[in-house]
N, C-alpha and C. Protein backbone atom coordinates (compact mmCIF):
# COMPACT_ATOMS: atom_id res chain seq x y z
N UNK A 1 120.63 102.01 144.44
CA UNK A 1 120.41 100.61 144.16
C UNK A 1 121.76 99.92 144.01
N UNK A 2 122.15 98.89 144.64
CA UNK A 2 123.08 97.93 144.78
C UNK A 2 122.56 96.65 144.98
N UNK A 3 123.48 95.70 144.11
CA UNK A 3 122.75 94.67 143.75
C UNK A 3 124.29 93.49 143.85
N UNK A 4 124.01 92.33 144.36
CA UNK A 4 125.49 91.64 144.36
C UNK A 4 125.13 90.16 143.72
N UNK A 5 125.52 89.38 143.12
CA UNK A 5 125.55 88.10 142.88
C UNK A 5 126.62 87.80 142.12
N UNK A 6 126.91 86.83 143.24
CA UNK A 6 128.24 85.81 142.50
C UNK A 6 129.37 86.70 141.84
N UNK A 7 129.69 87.68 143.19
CA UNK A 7 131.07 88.55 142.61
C UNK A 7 130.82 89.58 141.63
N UNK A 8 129.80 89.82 141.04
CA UNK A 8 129.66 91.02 140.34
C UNK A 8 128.40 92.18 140.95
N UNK A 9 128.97 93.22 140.89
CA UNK A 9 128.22 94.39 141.89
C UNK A 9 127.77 95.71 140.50
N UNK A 10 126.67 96.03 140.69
CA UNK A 10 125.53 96.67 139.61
C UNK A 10 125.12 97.60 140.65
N UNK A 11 125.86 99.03 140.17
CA UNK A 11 125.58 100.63 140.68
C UNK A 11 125.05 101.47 139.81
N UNK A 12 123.69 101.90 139.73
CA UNK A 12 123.05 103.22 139.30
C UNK A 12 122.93 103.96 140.09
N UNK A 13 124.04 105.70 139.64
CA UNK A 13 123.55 106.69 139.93
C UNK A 13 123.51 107.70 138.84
N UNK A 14 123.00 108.82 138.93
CA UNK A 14 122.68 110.03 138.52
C UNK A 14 124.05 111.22 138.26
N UNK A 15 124.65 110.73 137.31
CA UNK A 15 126.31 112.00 137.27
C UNK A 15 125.91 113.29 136.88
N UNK A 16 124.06 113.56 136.67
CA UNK A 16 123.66 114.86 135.86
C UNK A 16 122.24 114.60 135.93
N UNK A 17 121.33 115.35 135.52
CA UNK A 17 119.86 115.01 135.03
C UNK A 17 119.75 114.37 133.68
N UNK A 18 120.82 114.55 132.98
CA UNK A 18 120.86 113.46 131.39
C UNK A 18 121.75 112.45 131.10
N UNK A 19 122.49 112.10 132.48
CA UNK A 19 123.80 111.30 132.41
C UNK A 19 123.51 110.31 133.47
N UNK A 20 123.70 109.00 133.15
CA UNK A 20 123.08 108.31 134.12
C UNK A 20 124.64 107.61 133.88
N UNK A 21 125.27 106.82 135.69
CA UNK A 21 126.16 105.73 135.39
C UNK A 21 126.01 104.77 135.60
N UNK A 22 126.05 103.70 135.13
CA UNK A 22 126.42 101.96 135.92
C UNK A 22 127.37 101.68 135.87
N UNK A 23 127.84 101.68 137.29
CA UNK A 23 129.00 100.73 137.53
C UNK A 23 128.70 99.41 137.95
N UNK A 24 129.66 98.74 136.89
CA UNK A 24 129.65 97.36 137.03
C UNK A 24 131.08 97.11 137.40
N UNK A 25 131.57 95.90 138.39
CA UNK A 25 132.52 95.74 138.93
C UNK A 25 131.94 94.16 139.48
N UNK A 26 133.68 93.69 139.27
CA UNK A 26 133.56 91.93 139.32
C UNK A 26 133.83 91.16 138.06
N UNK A 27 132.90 90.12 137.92
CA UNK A 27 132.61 89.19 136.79
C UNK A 27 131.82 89.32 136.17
N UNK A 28 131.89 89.51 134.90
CA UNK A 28 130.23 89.19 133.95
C UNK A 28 130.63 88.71 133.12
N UNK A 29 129.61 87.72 133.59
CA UNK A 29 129.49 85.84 132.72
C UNK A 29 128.02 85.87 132.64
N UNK A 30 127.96 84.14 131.97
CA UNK A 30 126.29 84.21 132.11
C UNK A 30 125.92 83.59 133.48
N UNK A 31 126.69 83.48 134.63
CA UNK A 31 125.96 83.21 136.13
C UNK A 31 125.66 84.68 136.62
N UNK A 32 126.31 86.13 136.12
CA UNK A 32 126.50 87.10 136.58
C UNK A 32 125.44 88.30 136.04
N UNK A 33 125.43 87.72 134.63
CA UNK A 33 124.56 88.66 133.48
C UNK A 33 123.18 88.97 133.92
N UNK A 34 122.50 88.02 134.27
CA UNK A 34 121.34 88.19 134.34
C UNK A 34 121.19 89.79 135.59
N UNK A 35 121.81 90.05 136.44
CA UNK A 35 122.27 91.25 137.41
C UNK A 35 122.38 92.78 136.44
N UNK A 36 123.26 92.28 135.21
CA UNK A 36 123.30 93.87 134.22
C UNK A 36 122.26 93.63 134.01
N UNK A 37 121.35 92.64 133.50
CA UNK A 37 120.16 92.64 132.51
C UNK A 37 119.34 93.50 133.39
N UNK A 38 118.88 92.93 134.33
CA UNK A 38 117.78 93.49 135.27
C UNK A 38 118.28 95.08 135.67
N UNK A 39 119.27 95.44 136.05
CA UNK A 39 119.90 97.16 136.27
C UNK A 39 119.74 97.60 134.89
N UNK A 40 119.78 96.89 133.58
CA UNK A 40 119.27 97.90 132.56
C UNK A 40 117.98 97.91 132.12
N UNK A 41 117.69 97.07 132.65
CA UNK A 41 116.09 97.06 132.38
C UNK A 41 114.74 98.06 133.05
N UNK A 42 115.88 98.35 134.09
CA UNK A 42 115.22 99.45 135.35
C UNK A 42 115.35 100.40 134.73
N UNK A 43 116.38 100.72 133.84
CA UNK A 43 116.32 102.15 133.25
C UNK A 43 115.88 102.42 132.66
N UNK A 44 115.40 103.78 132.46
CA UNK A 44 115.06 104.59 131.40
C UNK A 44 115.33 105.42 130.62
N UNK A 45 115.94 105.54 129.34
CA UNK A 45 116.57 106.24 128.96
C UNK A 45 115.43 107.48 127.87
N UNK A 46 115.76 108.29 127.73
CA UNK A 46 115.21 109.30 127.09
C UNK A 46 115.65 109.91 125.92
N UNK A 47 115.14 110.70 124.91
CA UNK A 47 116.14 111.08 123.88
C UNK A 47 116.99 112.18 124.75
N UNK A 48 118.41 112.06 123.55
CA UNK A 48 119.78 112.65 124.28
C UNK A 48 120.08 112.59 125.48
N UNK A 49 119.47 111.42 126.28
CA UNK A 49 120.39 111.41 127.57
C UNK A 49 121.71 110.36 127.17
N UNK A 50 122.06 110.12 128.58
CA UNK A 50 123.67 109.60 128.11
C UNK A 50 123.37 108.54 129.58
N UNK A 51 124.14 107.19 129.08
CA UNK A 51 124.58 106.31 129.98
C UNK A 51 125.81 106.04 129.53
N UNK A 52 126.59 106.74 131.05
CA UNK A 52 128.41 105.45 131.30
C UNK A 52 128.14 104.71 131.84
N UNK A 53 128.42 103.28 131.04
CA UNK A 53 128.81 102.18 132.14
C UNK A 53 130.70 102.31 132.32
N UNK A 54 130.92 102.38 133.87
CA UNK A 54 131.68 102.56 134.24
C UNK A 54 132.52 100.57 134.28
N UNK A 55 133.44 100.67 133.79
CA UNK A 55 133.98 99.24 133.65
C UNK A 55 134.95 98.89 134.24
N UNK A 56 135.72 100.58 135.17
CA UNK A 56 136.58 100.09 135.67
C UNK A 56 136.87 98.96 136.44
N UNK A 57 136.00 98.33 137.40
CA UNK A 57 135.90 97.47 138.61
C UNK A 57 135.73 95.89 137.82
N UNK A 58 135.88 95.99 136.25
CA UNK A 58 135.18 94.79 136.06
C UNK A 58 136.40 93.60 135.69
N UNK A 59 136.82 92.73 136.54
CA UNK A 59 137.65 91.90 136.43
C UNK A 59 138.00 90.39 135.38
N UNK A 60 136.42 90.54 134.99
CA UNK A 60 135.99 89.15 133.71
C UNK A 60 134.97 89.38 133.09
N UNK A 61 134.83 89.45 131.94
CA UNK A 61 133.92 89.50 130.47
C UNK A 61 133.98 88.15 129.91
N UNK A 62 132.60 87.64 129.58
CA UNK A 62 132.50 86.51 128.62
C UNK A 62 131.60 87.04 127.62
N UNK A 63 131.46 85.88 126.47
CA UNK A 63 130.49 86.19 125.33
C UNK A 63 129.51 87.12 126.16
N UNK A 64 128.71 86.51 127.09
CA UNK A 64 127.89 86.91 127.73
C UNK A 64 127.38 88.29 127.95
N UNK A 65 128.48 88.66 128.38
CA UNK A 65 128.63 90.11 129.41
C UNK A 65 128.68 90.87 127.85
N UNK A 66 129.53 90.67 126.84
CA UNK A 66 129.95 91.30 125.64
C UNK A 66 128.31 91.71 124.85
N UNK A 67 127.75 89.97 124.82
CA UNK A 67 125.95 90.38 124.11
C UNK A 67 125.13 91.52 125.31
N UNK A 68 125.23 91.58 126.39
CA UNK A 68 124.26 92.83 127.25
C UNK A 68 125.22 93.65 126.95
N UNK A 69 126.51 94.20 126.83
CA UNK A 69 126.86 95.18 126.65
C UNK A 69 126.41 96.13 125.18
N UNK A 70 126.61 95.16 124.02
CA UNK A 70 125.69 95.32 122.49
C UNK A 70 124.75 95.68 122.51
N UNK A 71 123.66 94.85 123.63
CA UNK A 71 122.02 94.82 123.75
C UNK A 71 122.02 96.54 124.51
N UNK A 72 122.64 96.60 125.72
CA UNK A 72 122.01 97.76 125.95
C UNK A 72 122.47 99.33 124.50
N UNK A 73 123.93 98.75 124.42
CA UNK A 73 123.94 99.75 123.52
C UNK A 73 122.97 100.42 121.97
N UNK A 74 122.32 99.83 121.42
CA UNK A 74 121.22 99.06 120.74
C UNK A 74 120.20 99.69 121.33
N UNK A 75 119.57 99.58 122.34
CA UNK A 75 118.86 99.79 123.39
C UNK A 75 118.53 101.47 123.67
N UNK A 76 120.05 102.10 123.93
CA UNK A 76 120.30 103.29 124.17
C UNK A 76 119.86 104.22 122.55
N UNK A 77 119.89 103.48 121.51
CA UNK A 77 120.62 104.38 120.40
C UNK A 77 118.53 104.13 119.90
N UNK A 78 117.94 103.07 120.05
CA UNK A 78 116.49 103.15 120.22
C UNK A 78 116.10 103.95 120.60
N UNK A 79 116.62 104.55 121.50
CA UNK A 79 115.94 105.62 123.00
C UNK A 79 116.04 106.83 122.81
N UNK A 80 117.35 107.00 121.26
CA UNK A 80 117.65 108.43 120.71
C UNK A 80 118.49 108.73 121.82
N UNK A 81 119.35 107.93 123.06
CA UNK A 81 120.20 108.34 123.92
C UNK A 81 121.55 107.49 123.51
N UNK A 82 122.47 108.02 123.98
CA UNK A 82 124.04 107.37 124.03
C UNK A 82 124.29 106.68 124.81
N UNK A 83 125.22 105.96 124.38
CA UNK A 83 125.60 105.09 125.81
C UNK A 83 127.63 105.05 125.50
N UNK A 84 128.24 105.24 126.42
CA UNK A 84 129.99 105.21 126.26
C UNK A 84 130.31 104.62 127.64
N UNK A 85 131.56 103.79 127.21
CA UNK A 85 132.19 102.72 128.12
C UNK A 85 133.06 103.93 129.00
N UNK A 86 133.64 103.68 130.33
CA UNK A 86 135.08 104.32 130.73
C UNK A 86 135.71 103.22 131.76
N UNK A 87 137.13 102.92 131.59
CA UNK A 87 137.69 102.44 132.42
C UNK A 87 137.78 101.43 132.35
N UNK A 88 137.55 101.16 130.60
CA UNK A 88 138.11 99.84 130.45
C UNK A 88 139.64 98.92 130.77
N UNK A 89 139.61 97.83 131.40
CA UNK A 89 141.29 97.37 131.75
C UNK A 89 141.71 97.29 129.46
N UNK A 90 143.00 97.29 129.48
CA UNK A 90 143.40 96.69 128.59
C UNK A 90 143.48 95.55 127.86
N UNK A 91 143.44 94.80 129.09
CA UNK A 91 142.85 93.07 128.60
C UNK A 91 142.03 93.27 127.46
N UNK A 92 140.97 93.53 128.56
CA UNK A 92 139.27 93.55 128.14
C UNK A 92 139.09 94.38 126.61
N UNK A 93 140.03 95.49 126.80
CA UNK A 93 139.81 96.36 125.63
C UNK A 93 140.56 96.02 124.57
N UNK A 94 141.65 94.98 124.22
CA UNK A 94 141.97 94.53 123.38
C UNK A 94 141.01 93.41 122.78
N UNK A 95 140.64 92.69 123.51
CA UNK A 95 139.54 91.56 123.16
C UNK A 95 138.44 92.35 122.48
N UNK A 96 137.73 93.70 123.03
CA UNK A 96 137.02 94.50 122.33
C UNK A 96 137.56 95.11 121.27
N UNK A 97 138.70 95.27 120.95
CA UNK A 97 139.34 95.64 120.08
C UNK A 97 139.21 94.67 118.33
N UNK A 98 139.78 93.22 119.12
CA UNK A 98 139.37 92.07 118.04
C UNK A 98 138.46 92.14 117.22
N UNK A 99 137.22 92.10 118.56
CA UNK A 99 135.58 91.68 117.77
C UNK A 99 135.44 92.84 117.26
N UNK A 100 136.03 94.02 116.97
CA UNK A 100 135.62 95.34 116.70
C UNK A 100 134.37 95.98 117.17
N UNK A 101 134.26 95.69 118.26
CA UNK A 101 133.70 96.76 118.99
C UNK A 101 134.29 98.29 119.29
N UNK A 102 135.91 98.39 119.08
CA UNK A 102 136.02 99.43 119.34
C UNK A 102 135.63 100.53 118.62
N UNK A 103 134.60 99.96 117.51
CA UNK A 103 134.01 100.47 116.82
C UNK A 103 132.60 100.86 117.11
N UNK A 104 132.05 100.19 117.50
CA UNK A 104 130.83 100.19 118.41
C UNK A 104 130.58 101.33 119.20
N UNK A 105 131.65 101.22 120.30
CA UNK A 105 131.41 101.74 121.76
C UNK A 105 132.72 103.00 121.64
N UNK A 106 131.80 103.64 122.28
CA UNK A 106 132.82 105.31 122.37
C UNK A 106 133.35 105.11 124.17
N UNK A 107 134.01 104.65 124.04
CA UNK A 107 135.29 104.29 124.90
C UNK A 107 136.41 105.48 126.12
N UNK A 108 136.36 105.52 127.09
CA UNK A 108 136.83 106.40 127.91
C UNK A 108 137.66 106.17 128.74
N UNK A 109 138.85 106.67 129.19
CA UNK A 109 139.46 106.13 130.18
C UNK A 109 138.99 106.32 131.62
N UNK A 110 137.72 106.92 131.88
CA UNK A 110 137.24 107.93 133.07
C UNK A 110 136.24 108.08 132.94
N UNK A 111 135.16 107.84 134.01
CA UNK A 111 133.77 108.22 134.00
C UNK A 111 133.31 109.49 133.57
N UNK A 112 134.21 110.52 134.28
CA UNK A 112 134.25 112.27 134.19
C UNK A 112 134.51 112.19 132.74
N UNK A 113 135.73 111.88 132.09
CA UNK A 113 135.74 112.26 130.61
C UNK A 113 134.21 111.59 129.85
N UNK A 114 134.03 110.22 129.99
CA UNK A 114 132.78 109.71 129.54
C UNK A 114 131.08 110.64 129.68
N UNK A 115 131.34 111.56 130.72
CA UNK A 115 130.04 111.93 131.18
C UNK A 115 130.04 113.21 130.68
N UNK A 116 131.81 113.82 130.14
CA UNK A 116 131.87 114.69 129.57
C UNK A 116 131.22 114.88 128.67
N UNK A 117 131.74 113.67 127.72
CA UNK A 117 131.78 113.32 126.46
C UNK A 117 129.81 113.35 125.88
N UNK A 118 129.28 112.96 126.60
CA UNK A 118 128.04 112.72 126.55
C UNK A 118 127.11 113.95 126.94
N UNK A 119 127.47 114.63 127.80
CA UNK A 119 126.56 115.96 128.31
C UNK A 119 126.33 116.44 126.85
């Protein structure tokens, strides 16, 4: 499944039978959001599985993108599953840093370490 609008691109695949990834890459704003919403909404998460969203590709975060990132995490921890970021730019991860999310989100430089981290 690949999905495009307005510069931001939404990839689910399978890194394991309990590790699911989304890569998101582009913009996520609220012209863009509604694209994560619907790719997490498709999922299903199970107890102890694991979702990376992969962040490397992602060039702009607003409030927006920040509340579905919360929501799914929230979402995941409902489900009795995990969810961990990888490949965050520095920008982005200082701004997450601020709002203290880096408290939140278990954070990776790498999908592989993230999917590690989660198996």
């Amino acid at each position: 499944m690949v999905q495009h609008d307005h510069g931001l691109t939404v990839t689910l695949r399978s890194h394991s039978a309990r590790v699911h990834v989304l890569v998101v890459a582009g913009d996520l704003d609220h012209h863009t959001g509604p694209r994560l919403r619907a790719a997490l909404d498709e999922l299903t998460l199970a107890p102890r599985d694991g979702l990376v969203v992969d962040l490397s590709g992602l060039t702009f975060c607003d409030s927006t993108g920040i509340s579905l990132l919360v929501a799914a995490h929230r979402r995941a921890q409902d489900a009795g599953a995990a969810l961990a970021l990888a490949g965050l730019d520095p920008d982005i991860a200082h701004v997450f840093k601020i709002m203290g999310l880096d408290r939140l989100f278990s954070s990776y430089e790498s999908t592989e370490k993230a999917a590690a981290a989660l198996e």
